[in-house]
C-alpha atoms as a PDB file:
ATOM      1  CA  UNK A   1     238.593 -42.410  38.507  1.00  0.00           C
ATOM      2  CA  UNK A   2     241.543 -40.562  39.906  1.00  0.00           C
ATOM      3  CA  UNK A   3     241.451 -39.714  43.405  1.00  0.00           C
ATOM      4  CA  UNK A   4     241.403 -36.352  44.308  1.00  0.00           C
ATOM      5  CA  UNK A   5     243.012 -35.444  48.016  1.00  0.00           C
ATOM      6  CA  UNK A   6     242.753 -31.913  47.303  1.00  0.00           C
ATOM      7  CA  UNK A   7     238.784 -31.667  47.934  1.00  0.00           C
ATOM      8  CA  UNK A   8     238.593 -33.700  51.367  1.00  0.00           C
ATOM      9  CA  UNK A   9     237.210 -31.063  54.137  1.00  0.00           C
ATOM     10  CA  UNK A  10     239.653 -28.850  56.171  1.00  0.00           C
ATOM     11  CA  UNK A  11     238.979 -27.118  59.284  1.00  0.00           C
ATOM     12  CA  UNK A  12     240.242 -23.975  57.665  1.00  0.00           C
ATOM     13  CA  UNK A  13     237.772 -24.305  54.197  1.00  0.00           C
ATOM     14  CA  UNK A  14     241.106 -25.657  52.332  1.00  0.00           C
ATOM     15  CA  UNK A  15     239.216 -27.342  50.038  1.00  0.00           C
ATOM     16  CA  UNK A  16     236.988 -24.517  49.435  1.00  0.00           C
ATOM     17  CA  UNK A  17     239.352 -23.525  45.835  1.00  0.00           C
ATOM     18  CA  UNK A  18     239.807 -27.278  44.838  1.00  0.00           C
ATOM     19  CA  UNK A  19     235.992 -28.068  45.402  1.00  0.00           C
ATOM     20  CA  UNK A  20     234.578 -25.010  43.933  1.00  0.00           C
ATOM     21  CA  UNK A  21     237.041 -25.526  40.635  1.00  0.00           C
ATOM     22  CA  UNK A  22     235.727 -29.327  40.754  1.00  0.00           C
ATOM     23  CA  UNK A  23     231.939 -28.502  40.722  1.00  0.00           C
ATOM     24  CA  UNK A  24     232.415 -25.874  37.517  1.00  0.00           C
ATOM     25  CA  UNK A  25     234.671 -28.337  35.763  1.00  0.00           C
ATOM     26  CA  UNK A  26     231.434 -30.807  36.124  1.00  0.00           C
ATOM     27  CA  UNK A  27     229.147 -28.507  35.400  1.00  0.00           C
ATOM     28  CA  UNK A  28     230.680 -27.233  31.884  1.00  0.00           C
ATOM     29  CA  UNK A  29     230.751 -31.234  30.972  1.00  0.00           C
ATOM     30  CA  UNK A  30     227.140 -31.512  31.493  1.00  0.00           C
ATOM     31  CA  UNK A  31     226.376 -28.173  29.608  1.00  0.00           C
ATOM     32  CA  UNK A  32     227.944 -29.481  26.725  1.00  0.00           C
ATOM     33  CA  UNK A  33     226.038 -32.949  26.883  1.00  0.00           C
ATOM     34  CA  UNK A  34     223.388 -30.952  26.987  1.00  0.00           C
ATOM     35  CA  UNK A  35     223.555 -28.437  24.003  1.00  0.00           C
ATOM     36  CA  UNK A  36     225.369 -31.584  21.683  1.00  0.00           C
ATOM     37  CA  UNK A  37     222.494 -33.411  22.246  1.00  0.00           C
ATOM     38  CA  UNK A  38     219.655 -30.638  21.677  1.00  0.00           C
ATOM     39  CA  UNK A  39     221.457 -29.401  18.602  1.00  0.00           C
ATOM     40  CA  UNK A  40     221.977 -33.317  17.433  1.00  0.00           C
ATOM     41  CA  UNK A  41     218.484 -34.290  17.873  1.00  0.00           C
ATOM     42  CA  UNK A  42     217.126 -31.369  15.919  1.00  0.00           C
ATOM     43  CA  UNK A  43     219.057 -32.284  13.086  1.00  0.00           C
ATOM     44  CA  UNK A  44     217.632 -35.923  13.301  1.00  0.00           C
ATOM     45  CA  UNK A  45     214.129 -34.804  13.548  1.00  0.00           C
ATOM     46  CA  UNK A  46     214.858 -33.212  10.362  1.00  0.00           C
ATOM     47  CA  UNK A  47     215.439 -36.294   9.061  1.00  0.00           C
ATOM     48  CA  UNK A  48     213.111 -38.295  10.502  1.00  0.00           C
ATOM     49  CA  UNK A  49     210.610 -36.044   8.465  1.00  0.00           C
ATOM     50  CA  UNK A  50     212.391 -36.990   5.470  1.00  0.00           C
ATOM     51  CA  UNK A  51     211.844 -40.669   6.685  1.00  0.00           C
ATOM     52  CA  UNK A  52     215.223 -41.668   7.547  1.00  0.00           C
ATOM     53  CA  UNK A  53     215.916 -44.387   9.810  1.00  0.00           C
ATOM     54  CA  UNK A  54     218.934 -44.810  12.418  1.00  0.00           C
ATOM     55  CA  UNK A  55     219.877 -48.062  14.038  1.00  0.00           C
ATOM     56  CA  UNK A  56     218.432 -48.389  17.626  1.00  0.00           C
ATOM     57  CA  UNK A  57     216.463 -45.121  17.901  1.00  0.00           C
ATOM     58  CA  UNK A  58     214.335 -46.258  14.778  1.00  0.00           C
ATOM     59  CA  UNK A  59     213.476 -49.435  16.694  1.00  0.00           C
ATOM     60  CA  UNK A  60     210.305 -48.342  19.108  1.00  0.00           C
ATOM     61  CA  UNK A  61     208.981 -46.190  16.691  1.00  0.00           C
ATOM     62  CA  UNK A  62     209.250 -48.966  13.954  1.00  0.00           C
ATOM     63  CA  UNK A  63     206.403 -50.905  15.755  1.00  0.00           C
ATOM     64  CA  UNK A  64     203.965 -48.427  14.800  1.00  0.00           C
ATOM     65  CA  UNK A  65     204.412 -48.366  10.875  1.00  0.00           C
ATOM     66  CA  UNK A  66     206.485 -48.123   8.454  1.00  0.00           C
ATOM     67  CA  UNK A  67     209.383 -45.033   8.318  1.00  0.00           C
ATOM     68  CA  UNK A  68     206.744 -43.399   5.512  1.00  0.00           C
ATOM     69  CA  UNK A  69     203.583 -43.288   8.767  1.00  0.00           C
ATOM     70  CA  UNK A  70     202.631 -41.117  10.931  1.00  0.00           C
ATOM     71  CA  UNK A  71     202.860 -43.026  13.781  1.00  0.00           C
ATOM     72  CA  UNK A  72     206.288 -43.963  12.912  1.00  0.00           C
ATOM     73  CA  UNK A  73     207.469 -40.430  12.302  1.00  0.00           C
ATOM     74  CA  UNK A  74     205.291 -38.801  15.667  1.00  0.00           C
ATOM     75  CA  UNK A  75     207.260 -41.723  17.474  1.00  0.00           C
ATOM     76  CA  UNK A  76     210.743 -41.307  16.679  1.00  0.00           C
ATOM     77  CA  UNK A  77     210.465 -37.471  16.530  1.00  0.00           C
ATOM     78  CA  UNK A  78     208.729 -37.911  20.444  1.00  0.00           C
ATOM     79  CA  UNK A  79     211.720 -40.466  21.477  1.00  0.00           C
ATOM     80  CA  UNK A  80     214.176 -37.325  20.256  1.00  0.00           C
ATOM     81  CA  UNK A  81     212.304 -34.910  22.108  1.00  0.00           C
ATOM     82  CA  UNK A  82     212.937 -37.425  25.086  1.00  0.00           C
ATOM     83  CA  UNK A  83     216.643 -37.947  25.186  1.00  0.00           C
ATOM     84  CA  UNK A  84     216.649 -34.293  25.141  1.00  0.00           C
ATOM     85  CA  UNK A  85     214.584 -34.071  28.274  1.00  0.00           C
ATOM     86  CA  UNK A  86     217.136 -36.636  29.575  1.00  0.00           C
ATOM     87  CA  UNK A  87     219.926 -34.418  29.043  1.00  0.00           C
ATOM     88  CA  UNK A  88     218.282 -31.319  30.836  1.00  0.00           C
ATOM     89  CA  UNK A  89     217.711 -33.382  33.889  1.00  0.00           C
ATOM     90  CA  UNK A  90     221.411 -34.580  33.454  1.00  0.00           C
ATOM     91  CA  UNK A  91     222.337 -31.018  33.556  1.00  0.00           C
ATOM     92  CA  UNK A  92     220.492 -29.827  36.557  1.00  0.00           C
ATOM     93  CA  UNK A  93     220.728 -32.199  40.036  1.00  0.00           C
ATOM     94  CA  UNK A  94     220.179 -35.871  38.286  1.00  0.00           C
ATOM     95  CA  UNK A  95     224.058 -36.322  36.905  1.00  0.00           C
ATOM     96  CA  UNK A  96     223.623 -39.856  36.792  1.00  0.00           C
ATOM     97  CA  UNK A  97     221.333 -39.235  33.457  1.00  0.00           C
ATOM     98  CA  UNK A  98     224.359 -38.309  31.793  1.00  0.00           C
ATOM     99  CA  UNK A  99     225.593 -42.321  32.258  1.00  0.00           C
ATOM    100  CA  UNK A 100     222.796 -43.227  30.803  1.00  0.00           C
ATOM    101  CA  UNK A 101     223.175 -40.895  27.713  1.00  0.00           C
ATOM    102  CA  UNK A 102     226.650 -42.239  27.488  1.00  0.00           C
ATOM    103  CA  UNK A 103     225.570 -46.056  27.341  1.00  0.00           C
ATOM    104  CA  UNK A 104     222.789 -45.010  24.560  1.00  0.00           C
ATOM    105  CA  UNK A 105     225.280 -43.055  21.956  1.00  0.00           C
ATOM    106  CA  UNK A 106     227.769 -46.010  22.826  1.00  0.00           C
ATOM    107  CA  UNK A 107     225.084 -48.554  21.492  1.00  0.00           C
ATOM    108  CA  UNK A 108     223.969 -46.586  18.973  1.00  0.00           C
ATOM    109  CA  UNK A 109     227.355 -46.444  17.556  1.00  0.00           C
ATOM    110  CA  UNK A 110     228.110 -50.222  17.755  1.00  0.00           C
ATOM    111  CA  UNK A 111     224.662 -50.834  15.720  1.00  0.00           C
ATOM    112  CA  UNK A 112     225.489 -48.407  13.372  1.00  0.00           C
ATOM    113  CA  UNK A 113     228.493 -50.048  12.090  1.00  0.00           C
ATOM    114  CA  UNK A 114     226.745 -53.038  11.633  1.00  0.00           C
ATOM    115  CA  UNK A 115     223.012 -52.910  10.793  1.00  0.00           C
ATOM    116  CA  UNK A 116     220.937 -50.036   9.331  1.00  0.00           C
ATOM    117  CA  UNK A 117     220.613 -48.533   5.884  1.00  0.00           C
ATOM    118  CA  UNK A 118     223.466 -46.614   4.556  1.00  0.00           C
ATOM    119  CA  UNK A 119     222.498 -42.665   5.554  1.00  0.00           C
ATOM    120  CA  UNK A 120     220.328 -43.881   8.504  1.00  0.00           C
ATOM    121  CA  UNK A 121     223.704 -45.807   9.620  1.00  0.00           C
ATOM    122  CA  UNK A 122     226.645 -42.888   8.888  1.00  0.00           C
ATOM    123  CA  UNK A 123     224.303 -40.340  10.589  1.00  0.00           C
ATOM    124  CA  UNK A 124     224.241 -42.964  13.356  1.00  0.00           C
ATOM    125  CA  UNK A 125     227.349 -43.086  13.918  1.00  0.00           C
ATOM    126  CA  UNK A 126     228.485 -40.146  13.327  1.00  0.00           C
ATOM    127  CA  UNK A 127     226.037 -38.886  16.334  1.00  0.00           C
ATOM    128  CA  UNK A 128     226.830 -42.146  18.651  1.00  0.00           C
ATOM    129  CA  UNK A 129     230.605 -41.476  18.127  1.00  0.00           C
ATOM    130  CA  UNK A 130     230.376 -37.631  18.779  1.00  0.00           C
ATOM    131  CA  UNK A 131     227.768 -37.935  22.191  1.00  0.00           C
ATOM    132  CA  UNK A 132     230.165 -40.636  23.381  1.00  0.00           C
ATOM    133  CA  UNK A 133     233.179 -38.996  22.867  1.00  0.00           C
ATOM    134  CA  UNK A 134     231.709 -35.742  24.820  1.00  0.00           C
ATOM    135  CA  UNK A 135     229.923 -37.651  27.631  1.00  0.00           C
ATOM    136  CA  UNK A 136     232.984 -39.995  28.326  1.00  0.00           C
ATOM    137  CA  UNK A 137     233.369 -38.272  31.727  1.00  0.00           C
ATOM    138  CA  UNK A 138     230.003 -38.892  32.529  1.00  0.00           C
ATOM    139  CA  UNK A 139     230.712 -41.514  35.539  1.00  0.00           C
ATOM    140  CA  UNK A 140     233.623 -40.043  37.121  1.00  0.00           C
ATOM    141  CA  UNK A 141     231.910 -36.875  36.920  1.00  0.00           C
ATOM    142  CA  UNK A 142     228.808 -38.542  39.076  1.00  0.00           C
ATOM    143  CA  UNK A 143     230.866 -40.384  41.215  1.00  0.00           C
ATOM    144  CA  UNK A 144     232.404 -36.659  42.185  1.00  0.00           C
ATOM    145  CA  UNK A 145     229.463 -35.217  41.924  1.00  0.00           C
ATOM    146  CA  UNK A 146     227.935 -37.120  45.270  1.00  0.00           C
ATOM    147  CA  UNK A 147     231.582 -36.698  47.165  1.00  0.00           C
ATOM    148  CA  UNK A 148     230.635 -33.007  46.692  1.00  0.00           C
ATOM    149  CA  UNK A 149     227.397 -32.833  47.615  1.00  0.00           C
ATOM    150  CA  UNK A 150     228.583 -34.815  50.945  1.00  0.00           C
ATOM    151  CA  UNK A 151     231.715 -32.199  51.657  1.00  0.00           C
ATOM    152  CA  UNK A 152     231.048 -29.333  53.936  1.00  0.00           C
ATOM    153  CA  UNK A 153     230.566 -25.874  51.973  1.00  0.00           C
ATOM    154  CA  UNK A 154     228.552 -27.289  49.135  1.00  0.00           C
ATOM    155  CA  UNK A 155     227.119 -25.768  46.841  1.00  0.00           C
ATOM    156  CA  UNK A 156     228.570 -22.490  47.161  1.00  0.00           C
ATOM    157  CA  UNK A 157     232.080 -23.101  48.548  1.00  0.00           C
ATOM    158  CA  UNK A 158     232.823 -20.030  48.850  1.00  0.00           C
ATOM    159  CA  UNK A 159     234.704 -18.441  51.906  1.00  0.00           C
ATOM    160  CA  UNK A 160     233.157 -14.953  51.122  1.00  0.00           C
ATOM    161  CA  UNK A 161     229.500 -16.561  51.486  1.00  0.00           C
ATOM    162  CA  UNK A 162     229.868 -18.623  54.684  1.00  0.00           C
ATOM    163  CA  UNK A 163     231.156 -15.385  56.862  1.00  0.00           C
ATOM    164  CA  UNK A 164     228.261 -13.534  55.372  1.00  0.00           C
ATOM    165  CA  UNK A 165     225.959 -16.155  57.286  1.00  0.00           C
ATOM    166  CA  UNK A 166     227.844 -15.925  60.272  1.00  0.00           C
ATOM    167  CA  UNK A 167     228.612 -12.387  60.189  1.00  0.00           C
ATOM    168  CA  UNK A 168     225.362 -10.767  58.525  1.00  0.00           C
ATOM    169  CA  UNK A 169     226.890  -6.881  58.545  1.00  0.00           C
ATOM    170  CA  UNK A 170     230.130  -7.705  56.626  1.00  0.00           C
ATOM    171  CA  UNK A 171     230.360  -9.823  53.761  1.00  0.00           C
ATOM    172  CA  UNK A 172     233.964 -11.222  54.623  1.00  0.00           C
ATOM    173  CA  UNK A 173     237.125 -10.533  56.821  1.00  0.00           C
ATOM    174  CA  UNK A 174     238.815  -8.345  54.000  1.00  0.00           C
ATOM    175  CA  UNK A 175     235.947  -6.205  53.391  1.00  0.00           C
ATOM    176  CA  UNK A 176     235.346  -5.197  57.063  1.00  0.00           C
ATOM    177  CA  UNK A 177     238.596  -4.366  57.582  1.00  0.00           C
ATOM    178  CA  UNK A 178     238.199  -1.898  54.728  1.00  0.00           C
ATOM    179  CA  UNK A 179     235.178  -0.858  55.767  1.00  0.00           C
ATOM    180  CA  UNK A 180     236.600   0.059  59.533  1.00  0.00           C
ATOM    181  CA  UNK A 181     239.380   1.716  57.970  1.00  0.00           C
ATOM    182  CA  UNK A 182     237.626   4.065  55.675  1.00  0.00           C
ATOM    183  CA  UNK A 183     234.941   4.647  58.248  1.00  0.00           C
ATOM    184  CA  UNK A 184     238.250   5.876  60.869  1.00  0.00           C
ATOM    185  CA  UNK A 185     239.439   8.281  57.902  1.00  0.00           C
ATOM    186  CA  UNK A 186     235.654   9.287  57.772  1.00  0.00           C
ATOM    187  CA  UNK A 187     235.202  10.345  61.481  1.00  0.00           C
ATOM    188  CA  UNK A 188     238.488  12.096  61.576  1.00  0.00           C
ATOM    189  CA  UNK A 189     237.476  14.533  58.820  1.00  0.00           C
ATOM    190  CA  UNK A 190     233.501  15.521  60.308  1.00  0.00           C
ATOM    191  CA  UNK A 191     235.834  15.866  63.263  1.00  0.00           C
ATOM    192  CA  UNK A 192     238.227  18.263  61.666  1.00  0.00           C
ATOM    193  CA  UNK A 193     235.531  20.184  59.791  1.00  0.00           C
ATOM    194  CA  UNK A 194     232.909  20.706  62.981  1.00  0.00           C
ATOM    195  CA  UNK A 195     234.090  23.960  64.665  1.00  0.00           C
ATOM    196  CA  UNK A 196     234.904  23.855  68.361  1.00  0.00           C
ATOM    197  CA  UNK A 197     231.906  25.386  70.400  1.00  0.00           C
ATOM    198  CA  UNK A 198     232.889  24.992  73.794  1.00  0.00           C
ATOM    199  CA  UNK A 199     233.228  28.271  75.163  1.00  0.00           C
ATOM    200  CA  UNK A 200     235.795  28.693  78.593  1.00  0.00           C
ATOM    201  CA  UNK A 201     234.305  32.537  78.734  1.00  0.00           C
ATOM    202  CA  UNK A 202     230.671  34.436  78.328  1.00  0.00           C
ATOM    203  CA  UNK A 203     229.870  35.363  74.812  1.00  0.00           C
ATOM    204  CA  UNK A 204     229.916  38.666  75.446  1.00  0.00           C
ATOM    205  CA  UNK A 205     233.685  38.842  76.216  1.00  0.00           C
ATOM    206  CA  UNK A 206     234.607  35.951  73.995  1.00  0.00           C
ATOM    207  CA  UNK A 207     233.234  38.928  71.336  1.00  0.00           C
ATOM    208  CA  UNK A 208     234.989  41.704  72.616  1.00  0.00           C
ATOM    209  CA  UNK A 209     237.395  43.347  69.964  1.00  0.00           C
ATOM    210  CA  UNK A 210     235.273  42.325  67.347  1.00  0.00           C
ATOM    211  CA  UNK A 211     233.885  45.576  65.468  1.00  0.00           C
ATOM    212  CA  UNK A 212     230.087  45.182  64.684  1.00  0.00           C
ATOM    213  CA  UNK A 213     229.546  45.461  60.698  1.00  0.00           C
ATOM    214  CA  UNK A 214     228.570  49.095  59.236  1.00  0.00           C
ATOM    215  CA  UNK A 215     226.403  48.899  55.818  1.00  0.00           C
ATOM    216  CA  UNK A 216     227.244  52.275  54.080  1.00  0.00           C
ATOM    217  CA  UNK A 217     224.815  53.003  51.234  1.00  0.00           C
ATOM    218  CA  UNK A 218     224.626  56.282  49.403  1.00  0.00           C
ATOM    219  CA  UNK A 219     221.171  56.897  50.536  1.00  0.00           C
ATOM    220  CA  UNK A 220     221.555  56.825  53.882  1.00  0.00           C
ATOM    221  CA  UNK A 221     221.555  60.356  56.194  1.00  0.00           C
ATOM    222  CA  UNK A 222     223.799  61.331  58.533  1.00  0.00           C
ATOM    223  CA  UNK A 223     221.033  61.380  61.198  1.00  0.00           C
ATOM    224  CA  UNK A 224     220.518  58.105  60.412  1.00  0.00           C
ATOM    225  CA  UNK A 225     216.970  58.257  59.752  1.00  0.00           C
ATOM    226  CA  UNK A 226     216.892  55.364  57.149  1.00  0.00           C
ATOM    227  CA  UNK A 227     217.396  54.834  53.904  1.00  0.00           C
ATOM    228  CA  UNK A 228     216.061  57.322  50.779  1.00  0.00           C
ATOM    229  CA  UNK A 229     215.578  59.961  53.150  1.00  0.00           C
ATOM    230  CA  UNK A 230     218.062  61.940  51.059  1.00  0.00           C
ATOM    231  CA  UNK A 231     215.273  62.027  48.010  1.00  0.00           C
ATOM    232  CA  UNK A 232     213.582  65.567  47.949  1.00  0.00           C
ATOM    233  CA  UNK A 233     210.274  65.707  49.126  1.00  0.00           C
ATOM    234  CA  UNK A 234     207.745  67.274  46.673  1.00  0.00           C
ATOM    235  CA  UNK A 235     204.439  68.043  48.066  1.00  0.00           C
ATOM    236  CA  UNK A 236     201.436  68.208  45.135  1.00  0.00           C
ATOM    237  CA  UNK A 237     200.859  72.057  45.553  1.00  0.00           C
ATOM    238  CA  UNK A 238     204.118  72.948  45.042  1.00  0.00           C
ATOM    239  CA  UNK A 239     203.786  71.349  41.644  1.00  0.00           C
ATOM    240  CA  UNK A 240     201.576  74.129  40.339  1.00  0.00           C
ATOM    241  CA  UNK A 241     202.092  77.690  39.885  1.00  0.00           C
ATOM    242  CA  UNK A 242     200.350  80.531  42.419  1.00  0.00           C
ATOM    243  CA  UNK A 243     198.325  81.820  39.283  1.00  0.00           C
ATOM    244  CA  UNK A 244     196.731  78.056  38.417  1.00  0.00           C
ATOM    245  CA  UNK A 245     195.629  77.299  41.848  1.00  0.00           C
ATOM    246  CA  UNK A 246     192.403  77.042  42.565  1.00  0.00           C
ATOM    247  CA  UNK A 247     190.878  79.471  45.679  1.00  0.00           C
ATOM    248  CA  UNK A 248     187.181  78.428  46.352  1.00  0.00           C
ATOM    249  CA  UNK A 249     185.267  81.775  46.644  1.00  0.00           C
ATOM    250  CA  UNK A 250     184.147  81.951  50.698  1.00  0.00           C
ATOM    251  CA  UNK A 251     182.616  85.419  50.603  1.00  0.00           C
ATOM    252  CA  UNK A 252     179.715  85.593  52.946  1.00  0.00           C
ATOM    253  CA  UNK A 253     177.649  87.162  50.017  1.00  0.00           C
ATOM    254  CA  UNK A 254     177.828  84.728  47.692  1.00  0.00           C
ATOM    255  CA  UNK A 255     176.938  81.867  50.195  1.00  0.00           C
ATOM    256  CA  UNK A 256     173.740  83.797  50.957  1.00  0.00           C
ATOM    257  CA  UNK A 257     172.495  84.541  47.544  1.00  0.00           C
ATOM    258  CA  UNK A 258     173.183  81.357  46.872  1.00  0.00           C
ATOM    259  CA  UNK A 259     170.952  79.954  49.455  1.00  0.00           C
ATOM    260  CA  UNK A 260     168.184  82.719  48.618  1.00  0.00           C
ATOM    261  CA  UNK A 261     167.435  81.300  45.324  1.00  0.00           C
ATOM    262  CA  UNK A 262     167.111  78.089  46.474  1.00  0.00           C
ATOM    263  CA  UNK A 263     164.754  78.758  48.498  1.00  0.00           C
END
């Protein structure tokens, strides 16, 4: 394992880039033990239902039956299922899983070349060859792995995030300087657009000189009386002729005839 003097702690978070670039590096290794091995696996099942047999996984479930059982197929298709399992633990927290993964498609490429039938054997090897070849850096990963997880800033190492703890209103040195500057520019323009309301004299001389609005409108009088005043007034009777009105007779005479046949 090469050393690596770039990710030992610095009072200034140094390491913070190296570190951080170290922690993705390992975690892109174990994503790809992980999805070689899921893919790999379902392609064996496949031929485990076809009753294939592979040098040193074939071994466990071969104690149950014959390649042609069900126990023998449930078995091996289980024991697939497993080393999958193994590699999803190998990519979350438990790197050291990926070791083991390592030693098991190293072993099951050494048996293939030597024991097995013939498809059982090439598929053997062809899978021991590829999963070692992709988990090779499974122990120096590991042995990086718990350096990190002892260095200061894990797992974030990230400058941005530790001022954000320390400094809960601004998310980093950069940003709060932006923020103060643009707040500056902010002030400075309410400022400019808020009129100046102190007064130094009353209100009444301070509007002196200033002529009070007129609202001319074409119905308004002279005298000022209000608006439509200007309309002519018609009153009803002078709607109707002298001859068409009606006079209600008030002689005296017909009133008291009137009243005499009433009674």
């Amino acid at each position: 394992m090469k050393e690596r003097p770039d990710i030992e702690e610095r009072p200034d978070h140094g390491h913070y880039a190296a570190c951080h670039g170290l922690k993705t590096e390992i975690e892109t290794h174990c994503k790809d033990i992980f999805f070689y091995t899921l893919i790999a696996s379902i392609i064996l099942i496949f031929f485990t239902l076809g009753c294939t047999v592979f040098p040193v996984i074939s071994f466990i479930p071969s104690l149950f039956g014959e390649n042609y059982e069900v126990g023998f197929i449930f078995t091996q298709i289980t024991e697939l299922l497993l080393i999958v399992l193994v590699a999803a633990f190998g990519y979350g927290e438990r790197k050291y899983l990926n070791e083991v993964l390592f030693c098991l498609y190293l072993l099951i490429f050494i048996f293939s070349l030597f024991t097995g039938r013939r498809l059982g054997s090439a598929l053997g090897a062809i899978y021991g060859a590829c999963g070692a070849f992709i988990s090779r850096r499974a122990f120096s990963d590991y042995s990086f792995y718990k350096k990190l997880k002892e260095t200061e800033g894990f797992p974030h190492f990230s400058i941005t995030y530790v001022e954000s703890l320390s400094k809960p209103a601004f998310s980093s040195e950069y940003t709060r300087e932006i923020y103060e500057k643009s707040r500056s520019y902010y002030d400075d323009d309410i400022k400019s657009a808020i009129p100046d309301r102190s007064y130094s004299a009353p209100a009444e001389e301070h509007m002196a000189g200033i002529p009070e609005p007129s609202y001319e409108s074409p119905y308004r009088s002279s005298s000022g009386a209000g608006f439509m005043d200007e309309l002519p007034t018609v009153l009803p009777t002078e709607l109707m002729d002298e001859e068409d009105a009606f006079v209600p007779d008030t002689s005296s005479d017909h009133d008291d005839s009137t009243f005499s046949d009433e009674l």
